[in-house]
PDB file of N, CA and C in Angstrom:
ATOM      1  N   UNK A   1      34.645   2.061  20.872  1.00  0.00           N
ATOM      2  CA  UNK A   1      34.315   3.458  20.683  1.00  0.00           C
ATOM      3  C   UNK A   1      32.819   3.572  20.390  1.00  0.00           C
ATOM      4  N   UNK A   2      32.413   4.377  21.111  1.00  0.00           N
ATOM      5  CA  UNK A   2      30.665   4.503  21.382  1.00  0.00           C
ATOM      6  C   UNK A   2      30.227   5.319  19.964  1.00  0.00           C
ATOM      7  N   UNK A   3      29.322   5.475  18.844  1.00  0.00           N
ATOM      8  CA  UNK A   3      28.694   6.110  17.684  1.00  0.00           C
ATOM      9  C   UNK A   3      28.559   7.869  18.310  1.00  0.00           C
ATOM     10  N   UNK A   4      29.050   8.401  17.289  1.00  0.00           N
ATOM     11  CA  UNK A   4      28.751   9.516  17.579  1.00  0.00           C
ATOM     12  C   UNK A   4      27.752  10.089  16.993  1.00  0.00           C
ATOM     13  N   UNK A   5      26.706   9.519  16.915  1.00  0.00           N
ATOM     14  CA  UNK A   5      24.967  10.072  16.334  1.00  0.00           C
ATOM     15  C   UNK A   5      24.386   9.746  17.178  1.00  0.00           C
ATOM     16  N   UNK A   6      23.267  10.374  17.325  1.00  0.00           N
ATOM     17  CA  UNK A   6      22.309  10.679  18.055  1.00  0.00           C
ATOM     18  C   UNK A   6      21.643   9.730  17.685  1.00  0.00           C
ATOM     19  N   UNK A   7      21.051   9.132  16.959  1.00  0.00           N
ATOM     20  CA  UNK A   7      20.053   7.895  16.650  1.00  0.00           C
ATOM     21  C   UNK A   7      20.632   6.826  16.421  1.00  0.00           C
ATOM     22  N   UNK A   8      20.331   5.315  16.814  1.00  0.00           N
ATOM     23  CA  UNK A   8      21.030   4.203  16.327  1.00  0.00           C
ATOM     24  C   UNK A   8      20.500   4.244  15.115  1.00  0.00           C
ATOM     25  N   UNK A   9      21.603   3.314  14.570  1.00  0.00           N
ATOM     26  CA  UNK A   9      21.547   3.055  13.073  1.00  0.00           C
ATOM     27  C   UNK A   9      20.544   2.032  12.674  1.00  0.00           C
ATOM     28  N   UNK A  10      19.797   1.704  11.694  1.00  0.00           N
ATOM     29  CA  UNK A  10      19.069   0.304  11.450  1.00  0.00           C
ATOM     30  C   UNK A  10      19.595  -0.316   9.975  1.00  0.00           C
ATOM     31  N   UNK A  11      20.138  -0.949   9.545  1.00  0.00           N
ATOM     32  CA  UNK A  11      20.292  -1.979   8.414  1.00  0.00           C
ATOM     33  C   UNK A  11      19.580  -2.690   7.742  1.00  0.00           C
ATOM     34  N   UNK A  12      19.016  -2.235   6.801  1.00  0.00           N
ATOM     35  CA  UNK A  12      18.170  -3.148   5.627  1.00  0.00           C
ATOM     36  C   UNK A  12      18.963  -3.708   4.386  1.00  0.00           C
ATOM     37  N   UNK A  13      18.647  -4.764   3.833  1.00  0.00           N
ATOM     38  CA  UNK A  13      19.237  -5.203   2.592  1.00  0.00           C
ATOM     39  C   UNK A  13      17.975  -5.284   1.554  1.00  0.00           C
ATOM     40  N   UNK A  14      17.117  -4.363   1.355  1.00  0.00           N
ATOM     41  CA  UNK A  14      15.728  -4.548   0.014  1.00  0.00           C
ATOM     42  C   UNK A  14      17.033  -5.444  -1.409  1.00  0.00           C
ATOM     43  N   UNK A  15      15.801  -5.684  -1.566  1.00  0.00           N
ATOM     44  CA  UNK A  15      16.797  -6.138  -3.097  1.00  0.00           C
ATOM     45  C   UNK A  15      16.956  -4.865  -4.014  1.00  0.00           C
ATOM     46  N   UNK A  16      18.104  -4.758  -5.052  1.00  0.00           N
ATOM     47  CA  UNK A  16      18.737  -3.738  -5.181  1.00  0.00           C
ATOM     48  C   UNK A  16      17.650  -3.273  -6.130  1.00  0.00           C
ATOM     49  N   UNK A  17      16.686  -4.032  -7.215  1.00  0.00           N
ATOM     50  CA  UNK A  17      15.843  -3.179  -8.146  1.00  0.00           C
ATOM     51  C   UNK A  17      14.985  -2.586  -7.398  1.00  0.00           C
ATOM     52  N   UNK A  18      14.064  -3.261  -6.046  1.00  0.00           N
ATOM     53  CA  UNK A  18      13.390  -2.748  -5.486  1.00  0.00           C
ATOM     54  C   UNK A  18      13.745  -1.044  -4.802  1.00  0.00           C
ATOM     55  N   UNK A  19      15.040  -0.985  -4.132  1.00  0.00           N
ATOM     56  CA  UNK A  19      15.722   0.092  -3.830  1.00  0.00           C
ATOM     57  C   UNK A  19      15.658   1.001  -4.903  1.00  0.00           C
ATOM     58  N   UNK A  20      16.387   0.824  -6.020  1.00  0.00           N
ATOM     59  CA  UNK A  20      16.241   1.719  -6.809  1.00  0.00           C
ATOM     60  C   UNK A  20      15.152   2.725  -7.530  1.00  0.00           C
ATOM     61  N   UNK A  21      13.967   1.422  -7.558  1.00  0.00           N
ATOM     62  CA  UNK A  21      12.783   1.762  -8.063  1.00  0.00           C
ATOM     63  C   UNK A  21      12.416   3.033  -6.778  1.00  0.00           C
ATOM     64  N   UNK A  22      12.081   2.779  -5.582  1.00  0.00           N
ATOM     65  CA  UNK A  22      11.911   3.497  -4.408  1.00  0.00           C
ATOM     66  C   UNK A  22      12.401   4.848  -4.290  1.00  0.00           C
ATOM     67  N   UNK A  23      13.641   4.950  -4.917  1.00  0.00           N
ATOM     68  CA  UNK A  23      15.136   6.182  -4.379  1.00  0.00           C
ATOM     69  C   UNK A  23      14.504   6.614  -5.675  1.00  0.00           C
ATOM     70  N   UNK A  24      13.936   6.216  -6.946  1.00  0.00           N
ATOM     71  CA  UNK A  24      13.254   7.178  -8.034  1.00  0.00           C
ATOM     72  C   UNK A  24      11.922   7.791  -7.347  1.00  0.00           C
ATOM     73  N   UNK A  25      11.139   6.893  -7.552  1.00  0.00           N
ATOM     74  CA  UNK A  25       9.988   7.668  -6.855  1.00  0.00           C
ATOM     75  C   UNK A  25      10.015   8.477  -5.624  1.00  0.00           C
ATOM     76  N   UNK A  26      11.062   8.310  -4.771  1.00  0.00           N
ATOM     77  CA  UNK A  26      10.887   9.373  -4.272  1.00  0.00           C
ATOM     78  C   UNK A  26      11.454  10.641  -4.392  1.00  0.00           C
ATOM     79  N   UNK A  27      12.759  10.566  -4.693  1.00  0.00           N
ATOM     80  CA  UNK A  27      13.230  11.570  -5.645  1.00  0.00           C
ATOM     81  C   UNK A  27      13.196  12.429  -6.620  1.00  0.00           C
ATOM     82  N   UNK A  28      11.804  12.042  -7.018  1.00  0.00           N
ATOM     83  CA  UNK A  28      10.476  12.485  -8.286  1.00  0.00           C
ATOM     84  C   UNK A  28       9.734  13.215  -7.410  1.00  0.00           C
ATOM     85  N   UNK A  29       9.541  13.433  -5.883  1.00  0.00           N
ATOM     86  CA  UNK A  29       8.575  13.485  -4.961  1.00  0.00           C
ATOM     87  C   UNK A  29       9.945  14.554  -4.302  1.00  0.00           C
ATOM     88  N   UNK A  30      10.940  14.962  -4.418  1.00  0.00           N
ATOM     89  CA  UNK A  30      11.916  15.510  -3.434  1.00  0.00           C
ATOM     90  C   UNK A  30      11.863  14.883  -2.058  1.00  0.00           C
ATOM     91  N   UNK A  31      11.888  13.423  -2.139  1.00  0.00           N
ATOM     92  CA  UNK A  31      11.761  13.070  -0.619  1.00  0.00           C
ATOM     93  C   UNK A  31      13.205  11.904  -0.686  1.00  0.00           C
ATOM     94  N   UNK A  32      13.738  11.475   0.381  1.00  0.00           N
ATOM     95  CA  UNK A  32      14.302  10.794   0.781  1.00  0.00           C
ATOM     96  C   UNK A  32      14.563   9.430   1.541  1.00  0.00           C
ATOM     97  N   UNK A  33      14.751   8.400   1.010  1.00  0.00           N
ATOM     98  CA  UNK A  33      14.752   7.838   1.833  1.00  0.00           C
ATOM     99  C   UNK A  33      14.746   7.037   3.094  1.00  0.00           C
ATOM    100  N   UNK A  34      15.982   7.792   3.701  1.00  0.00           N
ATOM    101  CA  UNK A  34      15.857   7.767   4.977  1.00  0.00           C
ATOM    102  C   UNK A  34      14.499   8.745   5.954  1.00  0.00           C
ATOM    103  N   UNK A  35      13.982   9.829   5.560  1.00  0.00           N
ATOM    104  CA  UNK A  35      12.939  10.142   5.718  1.00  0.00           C
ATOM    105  C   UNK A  35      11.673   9.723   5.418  1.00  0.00           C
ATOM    106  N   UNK A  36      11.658   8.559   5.029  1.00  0.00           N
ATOM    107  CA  UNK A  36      10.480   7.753   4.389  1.00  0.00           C
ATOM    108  C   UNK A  36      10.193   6.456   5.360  1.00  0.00           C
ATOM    109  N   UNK A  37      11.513   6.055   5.383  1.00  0.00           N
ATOM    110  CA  UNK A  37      11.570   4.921   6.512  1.00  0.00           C
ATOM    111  C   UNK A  37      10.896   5.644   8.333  1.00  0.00           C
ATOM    112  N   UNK A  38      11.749   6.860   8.154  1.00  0.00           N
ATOM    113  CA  UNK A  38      11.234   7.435  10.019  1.00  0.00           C
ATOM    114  C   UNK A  38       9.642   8.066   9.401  1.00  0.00           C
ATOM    115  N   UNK A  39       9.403   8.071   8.506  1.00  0.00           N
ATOM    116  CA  UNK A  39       7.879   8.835   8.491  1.00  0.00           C
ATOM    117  C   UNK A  39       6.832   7.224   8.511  1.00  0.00           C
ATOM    118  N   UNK A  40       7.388   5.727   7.814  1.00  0.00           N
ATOM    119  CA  UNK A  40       6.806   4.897   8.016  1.00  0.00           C
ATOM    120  C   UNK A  40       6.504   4.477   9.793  1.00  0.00           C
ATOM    121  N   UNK A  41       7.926   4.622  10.329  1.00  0.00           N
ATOM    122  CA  UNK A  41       8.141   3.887  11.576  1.00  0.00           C
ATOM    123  C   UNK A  41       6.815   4.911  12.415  1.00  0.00           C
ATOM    124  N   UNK A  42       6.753   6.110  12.361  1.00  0.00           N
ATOM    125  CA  UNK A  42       6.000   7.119  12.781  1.00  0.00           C
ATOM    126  C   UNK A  42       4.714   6.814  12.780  1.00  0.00           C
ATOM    127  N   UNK A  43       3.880   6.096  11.592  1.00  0.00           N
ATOM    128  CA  UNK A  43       2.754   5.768  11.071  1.00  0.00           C
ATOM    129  C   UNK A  43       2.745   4.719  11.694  1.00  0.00           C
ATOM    130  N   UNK A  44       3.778   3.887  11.906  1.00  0.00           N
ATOM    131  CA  UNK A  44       3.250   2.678  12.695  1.00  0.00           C
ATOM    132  C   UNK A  44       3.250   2.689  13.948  1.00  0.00           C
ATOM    133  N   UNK A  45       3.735   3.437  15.219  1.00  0.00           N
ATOM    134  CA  UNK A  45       3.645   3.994  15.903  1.00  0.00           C
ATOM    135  C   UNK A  45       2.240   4.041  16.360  1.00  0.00           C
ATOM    136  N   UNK A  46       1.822   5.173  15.463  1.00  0.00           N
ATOM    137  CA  UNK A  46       0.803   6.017  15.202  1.00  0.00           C
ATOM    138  C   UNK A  46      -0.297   4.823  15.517  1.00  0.00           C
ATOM    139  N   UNK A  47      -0.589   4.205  14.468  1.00  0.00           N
ATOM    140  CA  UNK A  47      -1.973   3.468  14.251  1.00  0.00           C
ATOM    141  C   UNK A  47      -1.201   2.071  13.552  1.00  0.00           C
ATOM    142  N   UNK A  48      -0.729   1.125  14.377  1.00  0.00           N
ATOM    143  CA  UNK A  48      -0.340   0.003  13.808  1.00  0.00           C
ATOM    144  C   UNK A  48      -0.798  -1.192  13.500  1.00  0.00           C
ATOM    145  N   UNK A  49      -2.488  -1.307  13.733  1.00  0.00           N
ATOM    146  CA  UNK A  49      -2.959  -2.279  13.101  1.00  0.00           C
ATOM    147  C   UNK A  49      -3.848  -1.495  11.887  1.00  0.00           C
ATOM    148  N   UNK A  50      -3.425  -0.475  11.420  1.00  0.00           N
ATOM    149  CA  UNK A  50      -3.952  -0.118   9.744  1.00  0.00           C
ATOM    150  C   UNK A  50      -2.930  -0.427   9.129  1.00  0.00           C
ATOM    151  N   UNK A  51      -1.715   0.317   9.956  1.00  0.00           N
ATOM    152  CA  UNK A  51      -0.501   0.275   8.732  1.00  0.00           C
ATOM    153  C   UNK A  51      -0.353  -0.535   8.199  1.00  0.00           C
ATOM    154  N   UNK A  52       0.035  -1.371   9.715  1.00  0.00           N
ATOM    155  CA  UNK A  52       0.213  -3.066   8.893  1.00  0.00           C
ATOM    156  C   UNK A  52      -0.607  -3.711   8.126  1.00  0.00           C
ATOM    157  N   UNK A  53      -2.055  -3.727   8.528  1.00  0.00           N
ATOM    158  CA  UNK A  53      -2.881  -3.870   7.321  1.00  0.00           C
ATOM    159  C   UNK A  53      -2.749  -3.273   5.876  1.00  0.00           C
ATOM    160  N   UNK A  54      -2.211  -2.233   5.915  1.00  0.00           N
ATOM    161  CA  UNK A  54      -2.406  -1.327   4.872  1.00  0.00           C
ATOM    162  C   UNK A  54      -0.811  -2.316   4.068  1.00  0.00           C
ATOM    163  N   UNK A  55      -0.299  -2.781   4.778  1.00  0.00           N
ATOM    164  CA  UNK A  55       1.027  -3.513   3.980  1.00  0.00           C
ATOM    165  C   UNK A  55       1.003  -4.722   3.582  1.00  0.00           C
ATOM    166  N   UNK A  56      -0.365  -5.155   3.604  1.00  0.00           N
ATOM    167  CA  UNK A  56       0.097  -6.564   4.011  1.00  0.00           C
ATOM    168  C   UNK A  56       0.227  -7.100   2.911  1.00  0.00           C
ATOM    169  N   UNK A  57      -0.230  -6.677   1.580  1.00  0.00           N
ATOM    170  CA  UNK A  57      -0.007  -7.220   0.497  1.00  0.00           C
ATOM    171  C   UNK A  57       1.455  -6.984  -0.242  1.00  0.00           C
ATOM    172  N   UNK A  58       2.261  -6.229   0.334  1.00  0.00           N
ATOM    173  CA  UNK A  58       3.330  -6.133  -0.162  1.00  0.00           C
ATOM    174  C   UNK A  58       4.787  -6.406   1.059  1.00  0.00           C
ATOM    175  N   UNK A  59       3.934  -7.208   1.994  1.00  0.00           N
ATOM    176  CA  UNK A  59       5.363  -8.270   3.029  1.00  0.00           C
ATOM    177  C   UNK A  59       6.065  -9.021   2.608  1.00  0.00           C
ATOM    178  N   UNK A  60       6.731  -8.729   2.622  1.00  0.00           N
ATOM    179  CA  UNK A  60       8.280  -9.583   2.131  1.00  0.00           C
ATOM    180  C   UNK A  60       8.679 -11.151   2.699  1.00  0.00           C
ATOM    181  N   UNK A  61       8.684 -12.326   2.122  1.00  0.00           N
ATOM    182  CA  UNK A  61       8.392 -13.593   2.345  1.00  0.00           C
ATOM    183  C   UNK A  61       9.720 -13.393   3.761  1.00  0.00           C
ATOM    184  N   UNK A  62       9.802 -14.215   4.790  1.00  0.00           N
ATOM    185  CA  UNK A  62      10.417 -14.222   5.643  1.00  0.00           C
ATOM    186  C   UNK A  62      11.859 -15.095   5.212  1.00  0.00           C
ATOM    187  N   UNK A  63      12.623 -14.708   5.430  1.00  0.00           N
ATOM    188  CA  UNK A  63      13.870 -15.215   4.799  1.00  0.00           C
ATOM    189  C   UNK A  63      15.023 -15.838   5.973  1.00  0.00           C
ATOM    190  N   UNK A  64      15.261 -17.196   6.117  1.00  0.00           N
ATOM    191  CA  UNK A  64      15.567 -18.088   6.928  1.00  0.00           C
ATOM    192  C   UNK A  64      17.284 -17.547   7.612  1.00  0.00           C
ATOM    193  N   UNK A  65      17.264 -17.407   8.974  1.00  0.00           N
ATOM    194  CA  UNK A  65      18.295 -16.386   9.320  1.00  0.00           C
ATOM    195  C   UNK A  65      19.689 -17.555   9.920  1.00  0.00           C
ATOM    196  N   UNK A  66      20.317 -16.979   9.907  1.00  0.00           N
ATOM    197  CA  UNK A  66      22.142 -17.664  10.032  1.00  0.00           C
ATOM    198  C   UNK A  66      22.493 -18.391   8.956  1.00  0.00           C
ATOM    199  N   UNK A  67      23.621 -19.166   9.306  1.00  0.00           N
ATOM    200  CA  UNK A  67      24.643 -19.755   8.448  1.00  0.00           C
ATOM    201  C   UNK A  67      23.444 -20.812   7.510  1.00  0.00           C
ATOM    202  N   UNK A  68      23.561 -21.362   6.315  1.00  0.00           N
ATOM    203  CA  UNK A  68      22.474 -22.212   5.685  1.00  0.00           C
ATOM    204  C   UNK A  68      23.348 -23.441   5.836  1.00  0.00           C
ATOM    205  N   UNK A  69      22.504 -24.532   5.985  1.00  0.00           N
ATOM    206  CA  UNK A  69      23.017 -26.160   6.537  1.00  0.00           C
ATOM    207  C   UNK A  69      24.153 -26.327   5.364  1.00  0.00           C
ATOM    208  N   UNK A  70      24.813 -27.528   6.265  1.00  0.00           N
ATOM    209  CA  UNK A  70      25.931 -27.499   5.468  1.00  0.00           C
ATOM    210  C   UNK A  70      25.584 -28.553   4.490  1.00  0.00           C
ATOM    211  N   UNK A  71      26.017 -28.685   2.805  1.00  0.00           N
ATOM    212  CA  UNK A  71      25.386 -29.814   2.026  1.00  0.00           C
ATOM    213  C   UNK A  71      25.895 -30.795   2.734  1.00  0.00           C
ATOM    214  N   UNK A  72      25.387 -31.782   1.727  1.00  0.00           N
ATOM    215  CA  UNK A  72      25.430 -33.500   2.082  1.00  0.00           C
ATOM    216  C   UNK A  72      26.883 -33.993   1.550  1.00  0.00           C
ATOM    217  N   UNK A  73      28.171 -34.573   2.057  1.00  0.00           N
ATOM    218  CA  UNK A  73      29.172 -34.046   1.864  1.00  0.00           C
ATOM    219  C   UNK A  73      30.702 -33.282   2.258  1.00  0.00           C
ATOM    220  N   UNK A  74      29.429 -32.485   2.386  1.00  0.00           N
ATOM    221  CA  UNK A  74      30.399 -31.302   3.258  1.00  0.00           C
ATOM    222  C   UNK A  74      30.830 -31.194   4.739  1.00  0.00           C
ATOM    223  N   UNK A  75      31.775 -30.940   4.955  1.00  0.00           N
ATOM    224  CA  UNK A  75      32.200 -30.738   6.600  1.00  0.00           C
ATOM    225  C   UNK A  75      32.881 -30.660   6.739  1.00  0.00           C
ATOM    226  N   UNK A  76      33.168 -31.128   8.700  1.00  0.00           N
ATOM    227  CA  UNK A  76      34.641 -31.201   8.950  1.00  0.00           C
ATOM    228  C   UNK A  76      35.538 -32.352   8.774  1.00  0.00           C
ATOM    229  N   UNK A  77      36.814 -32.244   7.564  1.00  0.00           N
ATOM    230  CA  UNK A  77      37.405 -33.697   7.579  1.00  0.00           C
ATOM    231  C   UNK A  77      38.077 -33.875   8.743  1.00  0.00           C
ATOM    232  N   UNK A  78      37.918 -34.947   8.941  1.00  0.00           N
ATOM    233  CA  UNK A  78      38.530 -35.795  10.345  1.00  0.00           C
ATOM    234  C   UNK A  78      40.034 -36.961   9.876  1.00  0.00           C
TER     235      UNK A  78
END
């Protein structure tokens, strides 16, 4: 069954204090989240070697993707 929204969806996992801290300040600001993310994507769009410059001190260490090795130990018994 095909999404019935008009925009695909995107999935982030921030860590949860970071989120929270964010969903205050902007909520202090009457702004929203999800409107913060399409007003970033917009800016980068826009002019994307400032933005990204403009971020670079707050990039998020790259975090190693799929299943993590299996220990020393561990497996399939045979």
């Amino acid at each position: 069954m095909s999404s019935q929204h008009r925009d695909p969806a995107l999935t982030v996992r921030p860590p949860a204090t970071l989120k929270g801290q964010a969903q205050t300040l902007l909520s202090e600001r009457q702004l929203e989240v999800q409107a913060f993310v399409v007003a970033c994507l917009s800016a980068l769009v826009a002019d994307p070697d400032r933005f990204i410059s403009d971020l670079e001190a707050h990039w998020p260490e790259k975090k190693p993707r799929g299943r993590p090795p299996l220990a020393a130990g561990e497996g399939n018994p045979e």
